[in-house]
Protein backbone atom coordinates (compact mmCIF):
# COMPACT_ATOMS: atom_id res chain seq x y z
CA UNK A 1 76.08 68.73 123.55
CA UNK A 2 74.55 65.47 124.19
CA UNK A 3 76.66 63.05 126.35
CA UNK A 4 76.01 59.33 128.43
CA UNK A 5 75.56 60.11 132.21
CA UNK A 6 76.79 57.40 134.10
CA UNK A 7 74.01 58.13 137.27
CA UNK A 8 73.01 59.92 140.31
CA UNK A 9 72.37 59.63 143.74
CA UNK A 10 70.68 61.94 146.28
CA UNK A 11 71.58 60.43 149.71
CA UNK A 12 71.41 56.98 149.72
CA UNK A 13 68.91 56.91 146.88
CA UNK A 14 70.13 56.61 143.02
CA UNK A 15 68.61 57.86 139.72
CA UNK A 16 69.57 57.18 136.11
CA UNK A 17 70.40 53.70 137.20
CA UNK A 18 72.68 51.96 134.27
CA UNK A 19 73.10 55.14 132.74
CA UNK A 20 71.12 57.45 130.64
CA UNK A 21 71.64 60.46 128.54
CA UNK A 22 72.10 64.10 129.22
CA UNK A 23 72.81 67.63 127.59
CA UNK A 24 74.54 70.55 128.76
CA UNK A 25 72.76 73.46 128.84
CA UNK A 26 74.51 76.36 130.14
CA UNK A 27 72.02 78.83 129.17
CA UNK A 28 69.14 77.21 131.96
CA UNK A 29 68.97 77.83 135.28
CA UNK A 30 67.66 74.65 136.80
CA UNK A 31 68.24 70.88 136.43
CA UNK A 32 65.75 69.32 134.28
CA UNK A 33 65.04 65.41 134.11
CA UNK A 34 62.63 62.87 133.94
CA UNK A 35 59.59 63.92 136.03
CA UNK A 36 59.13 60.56 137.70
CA UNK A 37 62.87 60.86 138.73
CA UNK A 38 63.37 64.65 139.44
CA UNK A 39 59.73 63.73 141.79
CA UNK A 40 61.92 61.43 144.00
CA UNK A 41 65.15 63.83 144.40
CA UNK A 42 62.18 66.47 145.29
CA UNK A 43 60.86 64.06 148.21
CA UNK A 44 64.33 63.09 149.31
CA UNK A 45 65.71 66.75 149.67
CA UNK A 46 62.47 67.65 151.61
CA UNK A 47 60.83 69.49 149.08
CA UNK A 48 57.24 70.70 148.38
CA UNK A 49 55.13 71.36 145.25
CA UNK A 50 54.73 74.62 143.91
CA UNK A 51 53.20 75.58 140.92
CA UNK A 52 54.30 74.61 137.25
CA UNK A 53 56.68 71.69 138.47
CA UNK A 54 58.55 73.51 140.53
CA UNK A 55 59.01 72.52 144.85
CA UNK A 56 60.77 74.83 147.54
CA UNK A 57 62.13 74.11 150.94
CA UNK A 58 62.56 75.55 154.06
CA UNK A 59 65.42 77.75 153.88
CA UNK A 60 66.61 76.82 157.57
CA UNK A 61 67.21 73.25 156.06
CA UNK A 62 69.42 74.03 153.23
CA UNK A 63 73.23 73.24 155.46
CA UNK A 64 71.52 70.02 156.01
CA UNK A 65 69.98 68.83 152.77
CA UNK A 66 71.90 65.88 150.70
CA UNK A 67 74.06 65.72 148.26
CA UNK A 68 73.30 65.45 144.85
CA UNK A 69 75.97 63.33 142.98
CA UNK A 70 75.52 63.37 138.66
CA UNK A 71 78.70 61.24 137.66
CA UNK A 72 79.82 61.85 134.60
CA UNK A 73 82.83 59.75 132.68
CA UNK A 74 83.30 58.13 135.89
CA UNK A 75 84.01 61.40 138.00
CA UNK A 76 81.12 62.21 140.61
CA UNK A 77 80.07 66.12 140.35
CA UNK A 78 78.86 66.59 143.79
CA UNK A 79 76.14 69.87 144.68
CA UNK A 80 75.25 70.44 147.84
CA UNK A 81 72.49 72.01 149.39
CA UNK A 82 74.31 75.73 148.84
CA UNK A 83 74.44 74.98 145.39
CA UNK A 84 71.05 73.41 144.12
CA UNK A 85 68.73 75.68 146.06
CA UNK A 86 67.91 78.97 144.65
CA UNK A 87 67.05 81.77 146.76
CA UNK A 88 64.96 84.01 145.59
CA UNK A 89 63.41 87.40 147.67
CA UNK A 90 59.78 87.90 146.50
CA UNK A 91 57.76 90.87 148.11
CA UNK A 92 60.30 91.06 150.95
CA UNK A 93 59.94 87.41 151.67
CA UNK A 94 62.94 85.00 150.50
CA UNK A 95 61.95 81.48 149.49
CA UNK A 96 63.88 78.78 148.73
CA UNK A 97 63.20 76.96 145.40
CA UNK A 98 64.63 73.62 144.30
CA UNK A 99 67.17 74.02 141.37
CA UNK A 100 65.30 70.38 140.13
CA UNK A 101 62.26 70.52 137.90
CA UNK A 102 60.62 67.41 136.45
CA UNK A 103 60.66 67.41 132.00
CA UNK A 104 59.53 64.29 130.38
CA UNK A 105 61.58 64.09 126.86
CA UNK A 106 60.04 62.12 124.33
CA UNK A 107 62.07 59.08 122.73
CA UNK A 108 63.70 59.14 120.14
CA UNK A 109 65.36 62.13 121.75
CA UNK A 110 64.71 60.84 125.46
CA UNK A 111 64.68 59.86 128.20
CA UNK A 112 67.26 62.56 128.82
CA UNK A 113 68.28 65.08 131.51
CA UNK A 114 69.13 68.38 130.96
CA UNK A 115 71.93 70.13 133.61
């Protein structure tokens, strides 16, 4: 299901500016998009680089963390911190990984983001 995104914003900040496309893709568990892009939500929510693309936070933060707004058909689809950080217990440890990871899609097919 390929469909025009009309943007994003993380804070104060915006991505997708003028639009772009995206697919749904229930069967993924994170929030793929252009790498250049997702790199900027990363650094506005706080976040720091794993390995293989992916960036956690500190777990104390998540209550504060922005929004993230996708707006889709002209209705905004607001996640907060809650809902775009994954927690995940590893050796008795919990860590908090970023539900954003950075995917560069070739044209034809991209620029596109994947949610």
């Amino acid at each position: 299901w390929q469909f025009d995104m009309d943007g994003g914003t993380v804070g104060s900040s915006k991505f997708c500016s003028g639009g772009c496309q995206a697919i749904a893709d229930t069967g993924t568990s994170l929030l793929a998009g252009p790498v250049e892009e997702v790199t900027a939500i990363q650094k506005a929510i706080g976040a720091t680089p794993l390995a293989a693309g992916e960036y956690m936070v500190d777990c104390s933060t998540i209550d504060s963390l922005p929004d993230v707004t996708f707006t889709l058909a002209g209705k905004p689809f607001k996640l907060t911190g809650k809902q775009y950080i994954l927690q995940v217990a590893q050796q008795g440890q919990t860590i908090c990984l970023s539900g954003f990871i950075g995917m560069d899609v070739p044209p034809p097919a991209g620029p596109l983001w994947i949610l």
